[in-house]
Structures are given as structure tokens and as C-alpha cells.
PDB file of N, CA and C in Angstrom:
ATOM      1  N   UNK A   1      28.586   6.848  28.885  1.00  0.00           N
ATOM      2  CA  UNK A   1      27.453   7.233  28.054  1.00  0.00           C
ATOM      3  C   UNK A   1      26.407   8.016  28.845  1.00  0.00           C
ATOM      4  N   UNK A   2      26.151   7.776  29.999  1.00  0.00           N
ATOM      5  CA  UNK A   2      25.409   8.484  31.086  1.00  0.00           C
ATOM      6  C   UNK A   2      25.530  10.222  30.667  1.00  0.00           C
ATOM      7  N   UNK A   3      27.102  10.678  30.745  1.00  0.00           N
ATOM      8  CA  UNK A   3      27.060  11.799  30.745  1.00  0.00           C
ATOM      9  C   UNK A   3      26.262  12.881  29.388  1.00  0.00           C
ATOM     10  N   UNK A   4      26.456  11.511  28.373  1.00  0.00           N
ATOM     11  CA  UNK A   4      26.376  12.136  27.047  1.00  0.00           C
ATOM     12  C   UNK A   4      25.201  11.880  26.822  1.00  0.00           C
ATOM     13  N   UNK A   5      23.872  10.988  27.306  1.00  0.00           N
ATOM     14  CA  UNK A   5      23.003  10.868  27.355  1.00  0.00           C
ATOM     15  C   UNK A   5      22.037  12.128  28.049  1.00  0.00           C
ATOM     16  N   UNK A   6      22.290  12.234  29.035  1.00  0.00           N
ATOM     17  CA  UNK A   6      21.911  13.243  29.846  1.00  0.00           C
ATOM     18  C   UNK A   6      22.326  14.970  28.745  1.00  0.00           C
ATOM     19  N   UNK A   7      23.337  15.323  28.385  1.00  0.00           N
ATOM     20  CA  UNK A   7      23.587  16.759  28.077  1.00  0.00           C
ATOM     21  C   UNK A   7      23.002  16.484  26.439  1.00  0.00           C
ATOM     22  N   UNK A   8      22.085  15.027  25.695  1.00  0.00           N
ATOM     23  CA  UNK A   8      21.476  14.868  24.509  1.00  0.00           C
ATOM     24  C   UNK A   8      20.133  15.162  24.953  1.00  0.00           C
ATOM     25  N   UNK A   9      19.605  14.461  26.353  1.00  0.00           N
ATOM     26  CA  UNK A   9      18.175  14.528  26.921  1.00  0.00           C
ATOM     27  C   UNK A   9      18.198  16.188  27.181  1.00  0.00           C
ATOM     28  N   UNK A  10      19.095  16.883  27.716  1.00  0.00           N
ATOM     29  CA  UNK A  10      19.225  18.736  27.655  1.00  0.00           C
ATOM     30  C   UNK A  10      18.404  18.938  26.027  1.00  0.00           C
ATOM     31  N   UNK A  11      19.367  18.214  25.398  1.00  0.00           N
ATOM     32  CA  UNK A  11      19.156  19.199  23.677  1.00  0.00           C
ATOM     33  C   UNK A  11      17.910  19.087  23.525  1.00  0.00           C
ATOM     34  N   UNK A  12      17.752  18.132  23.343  1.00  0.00           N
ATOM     35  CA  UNK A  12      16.104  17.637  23.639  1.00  0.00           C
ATOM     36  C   UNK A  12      15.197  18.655  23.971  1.00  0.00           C
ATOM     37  N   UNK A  13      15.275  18.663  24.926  1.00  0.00           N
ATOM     38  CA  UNK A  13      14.174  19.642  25.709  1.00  0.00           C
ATOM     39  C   UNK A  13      14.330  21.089  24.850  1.00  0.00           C
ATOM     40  N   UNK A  14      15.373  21.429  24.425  1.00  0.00           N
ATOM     41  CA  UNK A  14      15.051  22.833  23.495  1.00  0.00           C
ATOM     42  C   UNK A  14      14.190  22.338  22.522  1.00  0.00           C
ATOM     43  N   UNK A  15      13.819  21.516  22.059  1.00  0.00           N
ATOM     44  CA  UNK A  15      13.424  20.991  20.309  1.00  0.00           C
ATOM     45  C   UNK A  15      11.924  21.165  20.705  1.00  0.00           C
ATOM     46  N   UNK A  16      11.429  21.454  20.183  1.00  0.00           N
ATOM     47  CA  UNK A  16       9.347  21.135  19.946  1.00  0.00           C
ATOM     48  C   UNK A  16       9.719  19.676  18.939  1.00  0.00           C
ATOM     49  N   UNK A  17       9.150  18.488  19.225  1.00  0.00           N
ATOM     50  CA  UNK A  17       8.859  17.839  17.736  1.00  0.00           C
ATOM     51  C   UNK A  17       7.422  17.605  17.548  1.00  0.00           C
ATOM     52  N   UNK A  18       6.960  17.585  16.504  1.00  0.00           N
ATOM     53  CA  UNK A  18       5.672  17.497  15.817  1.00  0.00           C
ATOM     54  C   UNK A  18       5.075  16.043  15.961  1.00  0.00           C
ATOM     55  N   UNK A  19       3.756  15.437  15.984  1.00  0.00           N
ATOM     56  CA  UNK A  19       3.798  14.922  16.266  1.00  0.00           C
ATOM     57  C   UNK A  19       3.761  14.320  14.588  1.00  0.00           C
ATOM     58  N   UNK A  20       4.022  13.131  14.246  1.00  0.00           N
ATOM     59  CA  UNK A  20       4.316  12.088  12.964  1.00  0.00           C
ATOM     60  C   UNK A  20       3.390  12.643  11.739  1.00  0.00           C
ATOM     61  N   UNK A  21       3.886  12.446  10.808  1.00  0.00           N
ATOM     62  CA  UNK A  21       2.523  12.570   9.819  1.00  0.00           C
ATOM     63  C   UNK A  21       2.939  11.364   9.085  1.00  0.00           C
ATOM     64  N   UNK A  22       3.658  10.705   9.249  1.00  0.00           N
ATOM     65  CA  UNK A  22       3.807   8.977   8.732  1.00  0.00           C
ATOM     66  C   UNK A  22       4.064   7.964   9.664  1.00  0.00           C
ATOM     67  N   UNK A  23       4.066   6.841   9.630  1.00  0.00           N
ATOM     68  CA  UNK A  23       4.360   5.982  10.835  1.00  0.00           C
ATOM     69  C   UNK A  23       6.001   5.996  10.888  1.00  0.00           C
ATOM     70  N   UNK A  24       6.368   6.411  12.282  1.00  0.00           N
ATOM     71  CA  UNK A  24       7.652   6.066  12.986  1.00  0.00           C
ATOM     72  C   UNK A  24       7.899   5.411  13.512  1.00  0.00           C
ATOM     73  N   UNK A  25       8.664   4.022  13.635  1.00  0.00           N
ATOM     74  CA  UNK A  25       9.067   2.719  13.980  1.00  0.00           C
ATOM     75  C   UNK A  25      10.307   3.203  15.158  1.00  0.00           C
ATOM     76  N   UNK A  26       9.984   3.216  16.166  1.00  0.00           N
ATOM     77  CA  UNK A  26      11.450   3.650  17.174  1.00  0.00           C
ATOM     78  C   UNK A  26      12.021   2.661  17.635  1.00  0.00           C
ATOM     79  N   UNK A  27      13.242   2.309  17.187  1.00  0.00           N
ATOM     80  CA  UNK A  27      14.175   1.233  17.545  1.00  0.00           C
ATOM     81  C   UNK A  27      14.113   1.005  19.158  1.00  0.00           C
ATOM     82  N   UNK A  28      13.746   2.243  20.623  1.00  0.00           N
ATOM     83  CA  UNK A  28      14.169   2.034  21.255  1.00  0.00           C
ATOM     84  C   UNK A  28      13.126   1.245  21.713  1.00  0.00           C
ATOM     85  N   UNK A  29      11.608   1.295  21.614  1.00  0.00           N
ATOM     86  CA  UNK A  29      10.524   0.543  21.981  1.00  0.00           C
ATOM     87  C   UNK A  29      10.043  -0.845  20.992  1.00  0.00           C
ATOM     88  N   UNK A  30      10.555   0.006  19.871  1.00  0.00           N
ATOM     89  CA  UNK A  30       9.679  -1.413  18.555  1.00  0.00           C
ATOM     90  C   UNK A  30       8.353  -1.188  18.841  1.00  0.00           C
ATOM     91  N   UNK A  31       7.915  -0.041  18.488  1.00  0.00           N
ATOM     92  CA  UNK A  31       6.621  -0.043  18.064  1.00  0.00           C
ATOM     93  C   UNK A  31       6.415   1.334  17.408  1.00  0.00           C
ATOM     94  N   UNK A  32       5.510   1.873  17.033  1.00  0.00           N
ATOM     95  CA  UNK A  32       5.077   3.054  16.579  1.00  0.00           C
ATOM     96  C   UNK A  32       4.824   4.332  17.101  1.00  0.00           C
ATOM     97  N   UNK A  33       5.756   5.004  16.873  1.00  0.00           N
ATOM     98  CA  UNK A  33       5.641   6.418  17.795  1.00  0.00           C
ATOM     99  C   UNK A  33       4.449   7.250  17.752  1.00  0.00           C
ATOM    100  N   UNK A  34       3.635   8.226  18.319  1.00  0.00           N
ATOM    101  CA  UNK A  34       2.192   8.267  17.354  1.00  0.00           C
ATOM    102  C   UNK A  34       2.565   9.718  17.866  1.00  0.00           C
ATOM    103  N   UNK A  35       3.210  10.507  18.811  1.00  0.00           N
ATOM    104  CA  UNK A  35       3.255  11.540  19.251  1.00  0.00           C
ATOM    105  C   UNK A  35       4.799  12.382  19.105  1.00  0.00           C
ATOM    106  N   UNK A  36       4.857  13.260  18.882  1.00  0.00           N
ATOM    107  CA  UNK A  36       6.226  14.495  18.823  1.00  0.00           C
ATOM    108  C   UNK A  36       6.958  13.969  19.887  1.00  0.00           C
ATOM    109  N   UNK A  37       6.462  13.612  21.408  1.00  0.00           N
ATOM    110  CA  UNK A  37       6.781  13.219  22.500  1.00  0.00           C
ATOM    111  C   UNK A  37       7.385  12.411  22.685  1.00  0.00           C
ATOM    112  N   UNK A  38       6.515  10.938  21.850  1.00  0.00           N
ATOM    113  CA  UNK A  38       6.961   9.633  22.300  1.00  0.00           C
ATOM    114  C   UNK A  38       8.532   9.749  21.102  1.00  0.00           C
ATOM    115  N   UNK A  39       8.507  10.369  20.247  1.00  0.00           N
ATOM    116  CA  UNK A  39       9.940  10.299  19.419  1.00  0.00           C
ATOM    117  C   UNK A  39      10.534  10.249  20.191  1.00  0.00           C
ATOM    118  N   UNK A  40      10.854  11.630  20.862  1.00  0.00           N
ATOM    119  CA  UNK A  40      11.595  12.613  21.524  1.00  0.00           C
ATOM    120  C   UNK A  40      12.105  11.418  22.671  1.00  0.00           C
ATOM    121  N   UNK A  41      10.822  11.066  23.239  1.00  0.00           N
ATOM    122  CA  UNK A  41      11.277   9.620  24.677  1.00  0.00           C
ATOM    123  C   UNK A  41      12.046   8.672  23.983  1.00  0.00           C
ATOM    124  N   UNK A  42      12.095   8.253  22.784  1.00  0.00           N
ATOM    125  CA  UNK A  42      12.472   7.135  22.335  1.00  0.00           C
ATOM    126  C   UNK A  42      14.091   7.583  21.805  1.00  0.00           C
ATOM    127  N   UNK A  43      14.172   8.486  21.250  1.00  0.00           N
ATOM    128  CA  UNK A  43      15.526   9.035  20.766  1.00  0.00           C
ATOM    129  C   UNK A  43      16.374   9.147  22.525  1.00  0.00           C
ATOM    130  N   UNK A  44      15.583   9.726  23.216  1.00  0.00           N
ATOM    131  CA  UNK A  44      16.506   9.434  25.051  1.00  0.00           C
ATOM    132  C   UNK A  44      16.802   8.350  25.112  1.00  0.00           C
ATOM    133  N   UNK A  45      16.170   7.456  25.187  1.00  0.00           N
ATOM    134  CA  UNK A  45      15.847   5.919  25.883  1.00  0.00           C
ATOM    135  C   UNK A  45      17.285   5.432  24.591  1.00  0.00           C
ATOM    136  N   UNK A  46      17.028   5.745  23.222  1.00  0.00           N
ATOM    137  CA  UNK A  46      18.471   4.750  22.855  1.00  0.00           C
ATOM    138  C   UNK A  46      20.035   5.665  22.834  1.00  0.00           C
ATOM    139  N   UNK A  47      20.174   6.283  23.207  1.00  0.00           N
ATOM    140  CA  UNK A  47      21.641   6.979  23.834  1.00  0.00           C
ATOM    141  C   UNK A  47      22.095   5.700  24.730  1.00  0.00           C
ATOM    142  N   UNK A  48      21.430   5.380  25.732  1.00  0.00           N
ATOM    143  CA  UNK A  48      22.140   4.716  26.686  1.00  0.00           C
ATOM    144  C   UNK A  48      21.423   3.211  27.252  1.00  0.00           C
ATOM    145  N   UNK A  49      20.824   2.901  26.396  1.00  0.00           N
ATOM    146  CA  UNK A  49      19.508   1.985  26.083  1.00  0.00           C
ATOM    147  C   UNK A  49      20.067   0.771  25.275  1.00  0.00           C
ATOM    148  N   UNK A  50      19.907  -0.375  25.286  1.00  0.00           N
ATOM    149  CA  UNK A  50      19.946  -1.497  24.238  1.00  0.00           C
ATOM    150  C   UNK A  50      19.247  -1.095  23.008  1.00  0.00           C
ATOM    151  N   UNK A  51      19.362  -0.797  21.626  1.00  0.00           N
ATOM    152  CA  UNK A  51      18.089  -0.886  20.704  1.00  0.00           C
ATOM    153  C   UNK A  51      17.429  -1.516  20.309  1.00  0.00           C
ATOM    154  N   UNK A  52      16.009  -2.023  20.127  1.00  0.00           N
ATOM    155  CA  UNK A  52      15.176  -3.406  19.634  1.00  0.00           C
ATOM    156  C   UNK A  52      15.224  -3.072  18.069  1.00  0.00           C
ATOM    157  N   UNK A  53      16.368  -3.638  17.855  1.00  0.00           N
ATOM    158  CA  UNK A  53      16.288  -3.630  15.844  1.00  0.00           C
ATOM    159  C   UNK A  53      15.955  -4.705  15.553  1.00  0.00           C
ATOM    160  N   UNK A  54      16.685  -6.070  15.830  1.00  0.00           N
ATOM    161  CA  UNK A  54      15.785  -7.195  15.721  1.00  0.00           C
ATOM    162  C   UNK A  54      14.493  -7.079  15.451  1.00  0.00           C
ATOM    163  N   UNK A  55      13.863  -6.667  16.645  1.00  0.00           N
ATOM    164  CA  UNK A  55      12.343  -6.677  16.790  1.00  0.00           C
ATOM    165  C   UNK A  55      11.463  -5.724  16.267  1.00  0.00           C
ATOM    166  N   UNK A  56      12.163  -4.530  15.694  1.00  0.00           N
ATOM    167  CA  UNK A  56      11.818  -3.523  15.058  1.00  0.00           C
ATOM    168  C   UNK A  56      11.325  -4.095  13.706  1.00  0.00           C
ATOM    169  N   UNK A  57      12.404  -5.130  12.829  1.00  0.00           N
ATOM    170  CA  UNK A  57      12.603  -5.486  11.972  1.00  0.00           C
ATOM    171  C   UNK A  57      11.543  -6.416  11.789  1.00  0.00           C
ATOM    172  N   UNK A  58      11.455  -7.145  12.638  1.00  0.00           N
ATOM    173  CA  UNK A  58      10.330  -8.163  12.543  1.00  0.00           C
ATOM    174  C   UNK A  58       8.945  -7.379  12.687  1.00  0.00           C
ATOM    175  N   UNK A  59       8.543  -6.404  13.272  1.00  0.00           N
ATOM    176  CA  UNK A  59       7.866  -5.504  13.438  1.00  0.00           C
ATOM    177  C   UNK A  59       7.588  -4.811  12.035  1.00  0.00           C
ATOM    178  N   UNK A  60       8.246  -4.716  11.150  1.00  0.00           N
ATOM    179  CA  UNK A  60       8.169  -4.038   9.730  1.00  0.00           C
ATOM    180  C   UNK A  60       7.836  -5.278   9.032  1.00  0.00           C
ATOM    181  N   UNK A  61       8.442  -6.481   8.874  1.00  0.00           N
ATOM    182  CA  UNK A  61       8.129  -7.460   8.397  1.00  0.00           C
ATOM    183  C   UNK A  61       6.591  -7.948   8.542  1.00  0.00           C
ATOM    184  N   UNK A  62       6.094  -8.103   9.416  1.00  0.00           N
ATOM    185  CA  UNK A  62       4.902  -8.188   9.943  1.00  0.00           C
ATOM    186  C   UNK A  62       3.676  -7.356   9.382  1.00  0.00           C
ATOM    187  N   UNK A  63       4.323  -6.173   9.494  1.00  0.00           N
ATOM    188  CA  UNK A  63       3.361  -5.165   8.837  1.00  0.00           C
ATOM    189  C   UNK A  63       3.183  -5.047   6.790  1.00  0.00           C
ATOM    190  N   UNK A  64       4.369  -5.710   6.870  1.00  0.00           N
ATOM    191  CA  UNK A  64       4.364  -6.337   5.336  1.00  0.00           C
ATOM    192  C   UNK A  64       5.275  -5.132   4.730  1.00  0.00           C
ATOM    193  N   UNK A  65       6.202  -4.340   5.587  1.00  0.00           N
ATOM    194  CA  UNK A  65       6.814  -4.024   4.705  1.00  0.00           C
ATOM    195  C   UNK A  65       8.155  -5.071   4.110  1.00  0.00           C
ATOM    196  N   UNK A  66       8.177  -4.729   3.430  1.00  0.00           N
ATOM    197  CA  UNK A  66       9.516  -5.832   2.089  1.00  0.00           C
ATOM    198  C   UNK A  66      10.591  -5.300   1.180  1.00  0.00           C
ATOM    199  N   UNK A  67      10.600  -3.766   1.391  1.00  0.00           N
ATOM    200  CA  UNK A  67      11.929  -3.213   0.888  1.00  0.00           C
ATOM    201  C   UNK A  67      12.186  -2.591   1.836  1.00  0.00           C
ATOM    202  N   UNK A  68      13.454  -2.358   2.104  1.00  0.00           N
ATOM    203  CA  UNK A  68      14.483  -1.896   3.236  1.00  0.00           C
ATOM    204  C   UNK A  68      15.757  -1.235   2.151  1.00  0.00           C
ATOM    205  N   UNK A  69      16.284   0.414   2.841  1.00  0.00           N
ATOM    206  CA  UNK A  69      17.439   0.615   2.112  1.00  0.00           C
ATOM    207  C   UNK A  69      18.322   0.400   3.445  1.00  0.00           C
ATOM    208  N   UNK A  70      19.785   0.331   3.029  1.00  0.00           N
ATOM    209  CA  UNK A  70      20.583   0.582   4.166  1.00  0.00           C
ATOM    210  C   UNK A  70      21.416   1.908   3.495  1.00  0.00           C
ATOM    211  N   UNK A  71      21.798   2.719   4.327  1.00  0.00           N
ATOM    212  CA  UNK A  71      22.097   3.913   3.789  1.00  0.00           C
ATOM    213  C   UNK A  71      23.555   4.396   4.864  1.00  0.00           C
ATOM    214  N   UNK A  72      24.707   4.319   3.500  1.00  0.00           N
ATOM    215  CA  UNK A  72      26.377   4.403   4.331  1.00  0.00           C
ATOM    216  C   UNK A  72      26.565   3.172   3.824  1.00  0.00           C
ATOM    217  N   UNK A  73      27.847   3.414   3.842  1.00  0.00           N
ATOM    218  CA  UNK A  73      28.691   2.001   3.385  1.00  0.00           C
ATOM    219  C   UNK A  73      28.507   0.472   3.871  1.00  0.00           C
ATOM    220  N   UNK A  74      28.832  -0.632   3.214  1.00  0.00           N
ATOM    221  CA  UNK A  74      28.778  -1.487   3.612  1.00  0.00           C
ATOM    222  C   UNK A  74      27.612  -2.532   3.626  1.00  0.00           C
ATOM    223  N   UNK A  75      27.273  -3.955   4.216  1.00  0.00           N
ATOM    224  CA  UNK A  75      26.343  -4.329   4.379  1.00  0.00           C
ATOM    225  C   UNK A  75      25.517  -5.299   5.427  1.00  0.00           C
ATOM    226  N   UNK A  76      26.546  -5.049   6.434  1.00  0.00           N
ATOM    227  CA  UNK A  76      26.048  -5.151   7.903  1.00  0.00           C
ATOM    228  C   UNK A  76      24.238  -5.344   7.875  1.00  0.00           C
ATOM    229  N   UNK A  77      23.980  -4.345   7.882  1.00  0.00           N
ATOM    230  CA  UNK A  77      22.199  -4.626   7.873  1.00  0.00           C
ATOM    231  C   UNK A  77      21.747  -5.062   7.419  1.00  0.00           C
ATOM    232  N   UNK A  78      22.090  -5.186   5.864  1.00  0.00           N
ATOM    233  CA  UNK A  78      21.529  -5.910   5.208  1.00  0.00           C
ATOM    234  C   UNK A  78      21.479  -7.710   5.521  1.00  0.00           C
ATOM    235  N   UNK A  79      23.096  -7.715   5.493  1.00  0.00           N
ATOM    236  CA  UNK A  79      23.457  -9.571   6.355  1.00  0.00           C
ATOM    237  C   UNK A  79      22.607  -9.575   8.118  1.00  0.00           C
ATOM    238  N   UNK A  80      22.099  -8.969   8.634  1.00  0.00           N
ATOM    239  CA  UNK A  80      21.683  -8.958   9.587  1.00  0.00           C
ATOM    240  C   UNK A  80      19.725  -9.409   9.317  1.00  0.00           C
ATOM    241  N   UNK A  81      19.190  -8.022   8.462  1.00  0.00           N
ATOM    242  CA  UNK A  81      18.332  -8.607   8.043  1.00  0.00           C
ATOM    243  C   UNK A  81      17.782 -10.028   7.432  1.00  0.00           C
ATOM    244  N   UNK A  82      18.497 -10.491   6.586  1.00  0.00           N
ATOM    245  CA  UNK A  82      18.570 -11.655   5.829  1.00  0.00           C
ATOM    246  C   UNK A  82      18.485 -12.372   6.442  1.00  0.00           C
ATOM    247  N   UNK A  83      19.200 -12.394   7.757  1.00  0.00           N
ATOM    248  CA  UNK A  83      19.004 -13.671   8.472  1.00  0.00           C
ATOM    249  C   UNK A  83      17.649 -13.383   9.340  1.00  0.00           C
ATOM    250  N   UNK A  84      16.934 -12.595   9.334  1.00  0.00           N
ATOM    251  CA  UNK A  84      15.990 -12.717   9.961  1.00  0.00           C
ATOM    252  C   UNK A  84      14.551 -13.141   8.810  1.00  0.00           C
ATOM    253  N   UNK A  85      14.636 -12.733   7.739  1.00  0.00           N
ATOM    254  CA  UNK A  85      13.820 -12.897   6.760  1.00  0.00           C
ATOM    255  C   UNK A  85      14.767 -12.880   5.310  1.00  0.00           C
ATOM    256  N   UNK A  86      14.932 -14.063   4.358  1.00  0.00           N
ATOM    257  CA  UNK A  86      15.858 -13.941   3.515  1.00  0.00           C
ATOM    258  C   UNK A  86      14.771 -13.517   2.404  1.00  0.00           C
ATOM    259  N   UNK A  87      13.743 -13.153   2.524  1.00  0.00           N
ATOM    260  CA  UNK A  87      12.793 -12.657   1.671  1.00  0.00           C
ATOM    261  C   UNK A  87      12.993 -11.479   1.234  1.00  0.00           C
ATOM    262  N   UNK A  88      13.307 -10.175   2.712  1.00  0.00           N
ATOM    263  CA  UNK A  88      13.252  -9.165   2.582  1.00  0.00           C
ATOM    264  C   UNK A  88      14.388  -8.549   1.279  1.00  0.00           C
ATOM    265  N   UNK A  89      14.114  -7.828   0.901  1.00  0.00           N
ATOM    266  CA  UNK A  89      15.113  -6.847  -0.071  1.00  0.00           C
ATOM    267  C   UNK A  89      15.610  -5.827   0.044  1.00  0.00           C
ATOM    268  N   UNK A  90      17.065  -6.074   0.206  1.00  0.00           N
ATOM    269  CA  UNK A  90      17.597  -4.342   0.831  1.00  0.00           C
ATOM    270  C   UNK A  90      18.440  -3.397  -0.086  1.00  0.00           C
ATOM    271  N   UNK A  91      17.879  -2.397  -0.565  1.00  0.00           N
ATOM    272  CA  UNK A  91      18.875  -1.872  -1.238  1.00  0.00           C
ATOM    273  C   UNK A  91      19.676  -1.160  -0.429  1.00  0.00           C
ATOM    274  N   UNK A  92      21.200  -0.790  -0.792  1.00  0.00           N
ATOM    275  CA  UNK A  92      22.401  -0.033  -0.365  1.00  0.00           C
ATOM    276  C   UNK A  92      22.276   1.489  -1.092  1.00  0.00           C
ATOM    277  N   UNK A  93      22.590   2.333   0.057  1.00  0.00           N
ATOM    278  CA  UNK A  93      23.052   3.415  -0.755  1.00  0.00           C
ATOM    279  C   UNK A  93      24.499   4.368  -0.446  1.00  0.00           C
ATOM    280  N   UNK A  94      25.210   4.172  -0.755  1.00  0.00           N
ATOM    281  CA  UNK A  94      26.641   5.469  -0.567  1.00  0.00           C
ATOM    282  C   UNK A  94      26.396   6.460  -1.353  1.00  0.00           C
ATOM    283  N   UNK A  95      26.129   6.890  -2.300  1.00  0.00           N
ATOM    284  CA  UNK A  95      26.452   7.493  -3.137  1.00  0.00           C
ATOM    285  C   UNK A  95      25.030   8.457  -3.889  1.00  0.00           C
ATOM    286  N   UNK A  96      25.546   9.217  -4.877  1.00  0.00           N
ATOM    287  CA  UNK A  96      24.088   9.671  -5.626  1.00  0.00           C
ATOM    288  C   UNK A  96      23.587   8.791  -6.432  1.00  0.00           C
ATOM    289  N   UNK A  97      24.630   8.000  -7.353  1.00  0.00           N
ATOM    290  CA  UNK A  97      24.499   7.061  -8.187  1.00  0.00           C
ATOM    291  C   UNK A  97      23.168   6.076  -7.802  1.00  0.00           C
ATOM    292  N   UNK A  98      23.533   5.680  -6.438  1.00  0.00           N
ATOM    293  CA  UNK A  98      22.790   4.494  -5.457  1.00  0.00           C
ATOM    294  C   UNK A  98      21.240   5.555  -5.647  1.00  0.00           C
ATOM    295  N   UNK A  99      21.187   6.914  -4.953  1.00  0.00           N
ATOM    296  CA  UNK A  99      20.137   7.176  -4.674  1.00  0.00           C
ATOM    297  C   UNK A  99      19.155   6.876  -6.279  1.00  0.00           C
ATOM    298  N   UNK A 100      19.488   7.499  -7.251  1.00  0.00           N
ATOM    299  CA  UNK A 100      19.234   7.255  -8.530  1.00  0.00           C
ATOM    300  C   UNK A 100      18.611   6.039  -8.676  1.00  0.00           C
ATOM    301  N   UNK A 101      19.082   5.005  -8.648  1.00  0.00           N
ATOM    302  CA  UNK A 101      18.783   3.760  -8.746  1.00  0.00           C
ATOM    303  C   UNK A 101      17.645   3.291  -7.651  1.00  0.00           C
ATOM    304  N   UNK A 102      18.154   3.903  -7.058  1.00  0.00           N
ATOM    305  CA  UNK A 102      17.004   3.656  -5.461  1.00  0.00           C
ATOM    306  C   UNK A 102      15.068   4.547  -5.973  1.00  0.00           C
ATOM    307  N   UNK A 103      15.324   5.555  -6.742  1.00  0.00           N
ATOM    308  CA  UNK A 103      14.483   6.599  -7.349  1.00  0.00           C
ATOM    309  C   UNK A 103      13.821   5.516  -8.304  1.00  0.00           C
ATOM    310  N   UNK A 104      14.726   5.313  -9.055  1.00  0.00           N
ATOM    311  CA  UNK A 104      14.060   4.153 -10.264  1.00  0.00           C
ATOM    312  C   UNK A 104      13.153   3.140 -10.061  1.00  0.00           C
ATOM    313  N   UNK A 105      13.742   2.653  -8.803  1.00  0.00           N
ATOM    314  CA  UNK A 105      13.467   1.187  -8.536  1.00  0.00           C
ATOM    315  C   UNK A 105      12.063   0.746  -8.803  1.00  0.00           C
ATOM    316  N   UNK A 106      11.110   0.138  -9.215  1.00  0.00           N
ATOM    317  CA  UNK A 106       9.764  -0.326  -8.592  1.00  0.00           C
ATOM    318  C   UNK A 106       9.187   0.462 -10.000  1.00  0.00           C
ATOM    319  N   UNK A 107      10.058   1.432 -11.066  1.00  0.00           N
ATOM    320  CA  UNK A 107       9.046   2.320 -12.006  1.00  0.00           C
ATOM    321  C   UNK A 107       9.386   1.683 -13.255  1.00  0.00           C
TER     322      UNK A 107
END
């Protein structure tokens, strides 16, 4: 992963990123990215990095968010979440159908 980390940290460096205009939660720190920069560090750091999703998660929880989509097949995250908060609510999406429903939701 070293190698592929390193020639991703290259791509990197071509990109400008902006800095947030919403809050960004970066799995690789668990906390809030506030700068174009700190993304950019945080997208390096998980190539070859452990990710704090756990703590990310609890980190969103905390802040009171309470809907979560998982997006791609399956429901891994969702059974992952749950066990950290069986409160939280996750919708799934594969499909357009899903997004639709996901659009609806809450109206």
C-alpha cells in the first residue's frame, strides 16, 4: 500500500481543494476538516492509515446527527452502526429507486 499511497499523495498535489462550505467529518482524524488542506491531509493519511469510523460515527452521533444513508449494496454499515447506537437510522441506497425514496423521506 506504501507504493500506492505515495503515487495517490502525487495526485494530490496536482488538485487545489477548496476549503468546506459544509462540515466534513474525515474518517482519517474523526473530527472536522475546516480547510481544502486538512481534506487533502486526511484523504493521504487513510490510503495507508487505520480509519476512525467507529469514532467518526460516534462523533456524528454526538453532534446529533440521526440519519445515515449507506450507499452500494448491502448492509455492513448499517449492522455496524446499530451496534454502536441502535437508535440511529440508516437508509440503503443501490439503485435510483432507493435514491427516490431517500428524496421523499422526512416530506
Amino acid at each position: 500500500m506504501r507504493r500506492a499511497a505515495l503515487k495517490f499523495s502525487q495526485e494530490l498535489d496536482r488538485i487545489a481543494f477548496s476549503d468546506p462550505c459544509c462540515k466534513v467529518l474525515t474518517n482519517a482524524f474523526a473530527r472536522y476538516a475546516l480547510s481544502g488542506e486538512e481534506i487533502k491531509s486526511a484523504l493521504r493519511m487513510q490510503m495507508d492509515h487505520p480509519v476512525l469510523w467507529e469514532d467518526s460515527m460516534r462523533k456524528l452521533l454526538t453532534d446529533g446527527i440521526d440519519l445515515f444513508i449507506e450507499v452500494g449494496p448491502g448492509e455492513v454499515l448499517k449492522g455496524l452502526l446499530r451496534r454502536i447506537d441502535r437508535r440511529a437510522s440508516v437508509l440503503g441506497m443501490e439503485n435510483s429507486e432507493d435514491l427516490e425514496r431517500i428524496e421523499d423521506y422526512g416530506s
